[in-house]
PDB file of N, CA and C in Angstrom:
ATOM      1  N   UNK A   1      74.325 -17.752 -77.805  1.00  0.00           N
ATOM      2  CA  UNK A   1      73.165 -18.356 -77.163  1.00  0.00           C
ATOM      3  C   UNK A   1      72.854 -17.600 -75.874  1.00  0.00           C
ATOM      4  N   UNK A   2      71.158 -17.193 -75.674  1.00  0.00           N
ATOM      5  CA  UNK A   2      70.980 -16.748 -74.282  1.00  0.00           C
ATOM      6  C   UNK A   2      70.988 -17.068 -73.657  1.00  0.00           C
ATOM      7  N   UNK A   3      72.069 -16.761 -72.236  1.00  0.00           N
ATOM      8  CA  UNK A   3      71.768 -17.242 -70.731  1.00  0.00           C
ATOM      9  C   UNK A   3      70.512 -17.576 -70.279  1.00  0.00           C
ATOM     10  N   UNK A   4      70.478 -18.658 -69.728  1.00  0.00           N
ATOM     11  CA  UNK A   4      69.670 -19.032 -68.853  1.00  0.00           C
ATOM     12  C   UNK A   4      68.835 -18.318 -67.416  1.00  0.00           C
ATOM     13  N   UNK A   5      68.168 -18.038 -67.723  1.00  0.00           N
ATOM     14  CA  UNK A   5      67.342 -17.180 -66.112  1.00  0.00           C
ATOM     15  C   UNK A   5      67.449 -18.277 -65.189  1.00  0.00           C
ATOM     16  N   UNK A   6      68.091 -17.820 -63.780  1.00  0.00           N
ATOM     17  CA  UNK A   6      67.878 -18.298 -62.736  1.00  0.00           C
ATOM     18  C   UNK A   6      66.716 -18.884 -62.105  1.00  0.00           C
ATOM     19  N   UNK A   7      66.875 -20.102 -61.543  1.00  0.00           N
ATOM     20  CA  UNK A   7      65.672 -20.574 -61.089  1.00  0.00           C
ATOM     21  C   UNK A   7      65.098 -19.619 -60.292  1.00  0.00           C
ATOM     22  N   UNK A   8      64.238 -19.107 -60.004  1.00  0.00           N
ATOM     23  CA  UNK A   8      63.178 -18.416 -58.577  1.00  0.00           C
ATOM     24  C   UNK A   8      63.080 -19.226 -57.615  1.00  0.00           C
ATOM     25  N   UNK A   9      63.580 -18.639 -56.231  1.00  0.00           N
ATOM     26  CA  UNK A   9      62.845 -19.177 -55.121  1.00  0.00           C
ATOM     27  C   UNK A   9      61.564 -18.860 -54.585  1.00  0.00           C
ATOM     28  N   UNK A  10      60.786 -19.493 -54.119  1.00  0.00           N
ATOM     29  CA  UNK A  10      59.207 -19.549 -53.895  1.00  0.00           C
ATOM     30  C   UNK A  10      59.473 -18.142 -52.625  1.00  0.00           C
ATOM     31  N   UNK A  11      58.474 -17.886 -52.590  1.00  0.00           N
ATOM     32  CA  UNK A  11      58.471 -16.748 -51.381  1.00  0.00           C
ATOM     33  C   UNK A  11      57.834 -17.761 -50.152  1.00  0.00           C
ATOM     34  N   UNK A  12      56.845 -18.492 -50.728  1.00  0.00           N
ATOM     35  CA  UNK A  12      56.235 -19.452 -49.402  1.00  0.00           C
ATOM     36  C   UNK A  12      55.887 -20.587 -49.782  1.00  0.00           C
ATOM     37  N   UNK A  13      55.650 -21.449 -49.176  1.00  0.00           N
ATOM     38  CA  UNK A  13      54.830 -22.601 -49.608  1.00  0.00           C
ATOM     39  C   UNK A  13      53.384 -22.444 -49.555  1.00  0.00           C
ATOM     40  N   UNK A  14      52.542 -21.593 -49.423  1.00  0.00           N
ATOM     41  CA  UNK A  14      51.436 -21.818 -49.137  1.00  0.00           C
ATOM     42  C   UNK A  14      50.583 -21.537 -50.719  1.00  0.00           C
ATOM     43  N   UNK A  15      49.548 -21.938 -50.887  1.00  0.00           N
ATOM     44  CA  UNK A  15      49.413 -22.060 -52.496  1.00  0.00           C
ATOM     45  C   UNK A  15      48.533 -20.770 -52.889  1.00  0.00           C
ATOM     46  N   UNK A  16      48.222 -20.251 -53.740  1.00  0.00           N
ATOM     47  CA  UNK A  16      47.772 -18.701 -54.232  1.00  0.00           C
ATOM     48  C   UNK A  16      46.453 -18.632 -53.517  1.00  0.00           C
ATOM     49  N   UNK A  17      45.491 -19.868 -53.728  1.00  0.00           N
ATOM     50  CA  UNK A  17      43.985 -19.644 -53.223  1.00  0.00           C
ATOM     51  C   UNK A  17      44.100 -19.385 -51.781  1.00  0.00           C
ATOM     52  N   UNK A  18      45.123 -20.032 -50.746  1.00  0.00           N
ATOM     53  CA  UNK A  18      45.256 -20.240 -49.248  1.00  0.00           C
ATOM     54  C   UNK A  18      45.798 -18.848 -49.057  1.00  0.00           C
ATOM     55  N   UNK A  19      46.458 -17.975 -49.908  1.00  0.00           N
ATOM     56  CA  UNK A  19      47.207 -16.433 -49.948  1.00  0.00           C
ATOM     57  C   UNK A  19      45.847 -15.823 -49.675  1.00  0.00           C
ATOM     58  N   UNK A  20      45.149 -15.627 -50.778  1.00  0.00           N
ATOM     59  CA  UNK A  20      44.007 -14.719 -50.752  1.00  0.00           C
ATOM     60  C   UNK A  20      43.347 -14.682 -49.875  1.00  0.00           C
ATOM     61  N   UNK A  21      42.602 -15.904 -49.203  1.00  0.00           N
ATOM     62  CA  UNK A  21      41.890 -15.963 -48.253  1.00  0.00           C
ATOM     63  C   UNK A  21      42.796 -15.505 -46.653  1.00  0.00           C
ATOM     64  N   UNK A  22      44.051 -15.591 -46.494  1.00  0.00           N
ATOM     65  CA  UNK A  22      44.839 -14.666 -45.926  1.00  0.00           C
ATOM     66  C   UNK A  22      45.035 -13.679 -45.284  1.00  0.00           C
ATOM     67  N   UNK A  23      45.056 -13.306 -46.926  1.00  0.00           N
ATOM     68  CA  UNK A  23      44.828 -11.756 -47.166  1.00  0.00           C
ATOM     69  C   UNK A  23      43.615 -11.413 -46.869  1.00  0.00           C
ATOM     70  N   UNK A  24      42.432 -11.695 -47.196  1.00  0.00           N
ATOM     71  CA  UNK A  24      41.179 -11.304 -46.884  1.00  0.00           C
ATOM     72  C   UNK A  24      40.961 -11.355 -45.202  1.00  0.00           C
ATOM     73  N   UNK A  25      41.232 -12.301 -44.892  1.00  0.00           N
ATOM     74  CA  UNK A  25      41.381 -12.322 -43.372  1.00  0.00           C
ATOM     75  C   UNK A  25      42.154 -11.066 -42.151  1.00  0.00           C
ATOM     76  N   UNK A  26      43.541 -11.158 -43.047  1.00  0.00           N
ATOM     77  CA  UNK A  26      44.115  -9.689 -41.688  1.00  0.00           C
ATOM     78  C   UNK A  26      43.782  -8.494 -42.457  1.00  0.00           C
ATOM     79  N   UNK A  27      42.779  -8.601 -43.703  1.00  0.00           N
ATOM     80  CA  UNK A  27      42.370  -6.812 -44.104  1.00  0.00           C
ATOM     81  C   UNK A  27      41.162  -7.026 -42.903  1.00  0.00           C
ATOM     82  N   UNK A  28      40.614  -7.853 -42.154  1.00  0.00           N
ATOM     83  CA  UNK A  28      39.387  -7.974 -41.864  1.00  0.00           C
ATOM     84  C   UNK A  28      39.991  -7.533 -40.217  1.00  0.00           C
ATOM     85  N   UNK A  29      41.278  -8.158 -39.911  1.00  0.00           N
ATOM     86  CA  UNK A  29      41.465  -7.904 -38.328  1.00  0.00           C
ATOM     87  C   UNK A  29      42.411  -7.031 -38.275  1.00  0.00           C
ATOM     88  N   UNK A  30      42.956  -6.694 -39.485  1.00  0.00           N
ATOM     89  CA  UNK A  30      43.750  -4.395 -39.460  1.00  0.00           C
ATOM     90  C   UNK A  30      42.353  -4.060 -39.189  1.00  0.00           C
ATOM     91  N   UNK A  31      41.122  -3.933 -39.751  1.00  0.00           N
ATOM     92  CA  UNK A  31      40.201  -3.196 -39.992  1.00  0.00           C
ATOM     93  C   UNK A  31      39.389  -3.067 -38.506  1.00  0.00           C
ATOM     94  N   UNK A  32      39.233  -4.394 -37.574  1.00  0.00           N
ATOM     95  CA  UNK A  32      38.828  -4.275 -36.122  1.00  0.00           C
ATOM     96  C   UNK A  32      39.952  -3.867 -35.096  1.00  0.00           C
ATOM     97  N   UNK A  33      41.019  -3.901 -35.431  1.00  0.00           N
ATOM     98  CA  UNK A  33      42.016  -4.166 -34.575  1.00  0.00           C
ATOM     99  C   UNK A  33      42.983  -3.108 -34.236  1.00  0.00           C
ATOM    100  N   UNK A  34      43.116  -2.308 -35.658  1.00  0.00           N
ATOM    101  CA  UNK A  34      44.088  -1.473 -35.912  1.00  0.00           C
ATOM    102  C   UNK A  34      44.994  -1.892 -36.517  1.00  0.00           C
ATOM    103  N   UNK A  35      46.250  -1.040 -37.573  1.00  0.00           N
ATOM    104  CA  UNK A  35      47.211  -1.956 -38.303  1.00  0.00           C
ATOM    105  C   UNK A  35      48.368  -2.435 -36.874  1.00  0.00           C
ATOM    106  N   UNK A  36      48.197  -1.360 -36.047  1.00  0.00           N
ATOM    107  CA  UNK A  36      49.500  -2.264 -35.399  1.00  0.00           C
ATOM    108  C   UNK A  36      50.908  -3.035 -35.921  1.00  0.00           C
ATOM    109  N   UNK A  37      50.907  -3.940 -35.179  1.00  0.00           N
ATOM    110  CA  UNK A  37      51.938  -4.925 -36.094  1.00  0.00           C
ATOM    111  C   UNK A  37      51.608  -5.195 -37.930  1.00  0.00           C
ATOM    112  N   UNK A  38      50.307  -5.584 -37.394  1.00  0.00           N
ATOM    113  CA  UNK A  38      49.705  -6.249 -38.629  1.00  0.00           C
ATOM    114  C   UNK A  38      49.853  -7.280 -38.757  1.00  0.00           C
ATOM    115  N   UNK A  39      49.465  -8.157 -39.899  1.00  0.00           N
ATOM    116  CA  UNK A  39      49.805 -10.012 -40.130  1.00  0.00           C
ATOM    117  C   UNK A  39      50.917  -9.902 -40.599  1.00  0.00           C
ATOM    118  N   UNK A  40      51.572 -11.098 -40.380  1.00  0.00           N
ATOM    119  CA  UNK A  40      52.561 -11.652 -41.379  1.00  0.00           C
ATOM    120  C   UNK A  40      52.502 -13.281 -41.152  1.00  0.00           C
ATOM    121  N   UNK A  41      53.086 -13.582 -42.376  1.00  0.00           N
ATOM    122  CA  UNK A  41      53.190 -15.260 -42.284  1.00  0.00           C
ATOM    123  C   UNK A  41      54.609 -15.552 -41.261  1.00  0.00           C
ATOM    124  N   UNK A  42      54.432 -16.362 -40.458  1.00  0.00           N
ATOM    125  CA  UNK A  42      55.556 -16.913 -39.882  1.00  0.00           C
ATOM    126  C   UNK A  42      55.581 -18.726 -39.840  1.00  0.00           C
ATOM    127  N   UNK A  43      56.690 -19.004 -39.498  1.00  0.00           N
ATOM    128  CA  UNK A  43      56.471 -20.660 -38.974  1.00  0.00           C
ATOM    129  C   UNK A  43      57.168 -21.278 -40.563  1.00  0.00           C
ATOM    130  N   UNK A  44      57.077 -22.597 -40.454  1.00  0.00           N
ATOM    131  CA  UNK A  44      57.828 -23.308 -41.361  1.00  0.00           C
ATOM    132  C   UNK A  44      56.964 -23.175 -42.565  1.00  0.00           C
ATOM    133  N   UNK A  45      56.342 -22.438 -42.847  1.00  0.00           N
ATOM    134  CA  UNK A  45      55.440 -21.928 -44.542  1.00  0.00           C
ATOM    135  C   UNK A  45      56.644 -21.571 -45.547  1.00  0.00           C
ATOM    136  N   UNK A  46      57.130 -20.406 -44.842  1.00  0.00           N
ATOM    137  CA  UNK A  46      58.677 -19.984 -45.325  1.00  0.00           C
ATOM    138  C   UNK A  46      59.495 -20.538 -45.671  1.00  0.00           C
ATOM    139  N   UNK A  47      59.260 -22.000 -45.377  1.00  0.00           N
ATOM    140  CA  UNK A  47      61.010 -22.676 -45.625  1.00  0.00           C
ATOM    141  C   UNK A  47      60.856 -24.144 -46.283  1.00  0.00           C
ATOM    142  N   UNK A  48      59.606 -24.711 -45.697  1.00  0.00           N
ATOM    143  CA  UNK A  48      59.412 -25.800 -46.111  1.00  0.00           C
ATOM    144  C   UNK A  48      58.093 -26.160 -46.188  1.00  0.00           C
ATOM    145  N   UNK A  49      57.764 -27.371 -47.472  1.00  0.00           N
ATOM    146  CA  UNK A  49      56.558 -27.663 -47.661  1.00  0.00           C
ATOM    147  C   UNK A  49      55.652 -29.103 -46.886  1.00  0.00           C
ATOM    148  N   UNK A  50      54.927 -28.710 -46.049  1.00  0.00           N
ATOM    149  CA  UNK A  50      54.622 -29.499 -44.869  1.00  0.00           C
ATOM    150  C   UNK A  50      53.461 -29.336 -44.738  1.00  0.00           C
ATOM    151  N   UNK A  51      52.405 -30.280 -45.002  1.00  0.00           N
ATOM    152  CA  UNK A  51      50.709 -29.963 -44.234  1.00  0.00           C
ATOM    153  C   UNK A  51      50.912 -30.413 -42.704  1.00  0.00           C
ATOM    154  N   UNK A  52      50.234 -29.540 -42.464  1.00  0.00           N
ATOM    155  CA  UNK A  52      50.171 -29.925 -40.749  1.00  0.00           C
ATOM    156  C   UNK A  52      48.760 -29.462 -40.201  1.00  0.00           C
ATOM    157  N   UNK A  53      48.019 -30.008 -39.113  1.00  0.00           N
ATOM    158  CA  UNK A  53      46.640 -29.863 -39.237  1.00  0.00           C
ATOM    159  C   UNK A  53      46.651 -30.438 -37.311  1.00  0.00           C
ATOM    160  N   UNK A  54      46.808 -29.385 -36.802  1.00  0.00           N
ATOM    161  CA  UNK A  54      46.569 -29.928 -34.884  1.00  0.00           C
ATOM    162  C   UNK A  54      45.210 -30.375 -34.147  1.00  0.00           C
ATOM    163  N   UNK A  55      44.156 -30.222 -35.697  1.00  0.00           N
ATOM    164  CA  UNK A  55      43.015 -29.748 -34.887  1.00  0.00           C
ATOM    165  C   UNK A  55      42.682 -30.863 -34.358  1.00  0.00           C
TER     166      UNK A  55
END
C-alpha cells in the first residue's frame, strides 16, 4: 500500500484573490520606488488565521 503524502503547510493565511491584488500592488511601488528592499508579507499572516481591520 502507498504511503501517505504529508500534510502541506500553508505558506500564509491570506487567500489567493487578497495574493494577487498584493502582488499587483508592490509591482506598482518596485516600479515608482525602485526594487530596493521590495515587499514582503510580514505580521501574523504567516502564522495565524486572524481578520483584523484598525480602520
Amino acid at each position: 500500500m502507498a504511503e501517505a503524502a504529508p500534510k502541506r503547510k500553508k505558506a500564509s493565511y491570506v487567500g489567493v484573490p487578497a495574493i494577487f491584488k498584493l502582488e499587483l500592488a508592490c509591482m506598482h511601488l518596485n516600479d515608482a520606488y525602485g526594487d530596493g528592499y521590495g515587499c514582503y508579507l510580514v505580521g501574523s499572516a504567516l502564522g495565524m488565521r486572524v481578520v483584523r481591520n484598525d480602520n
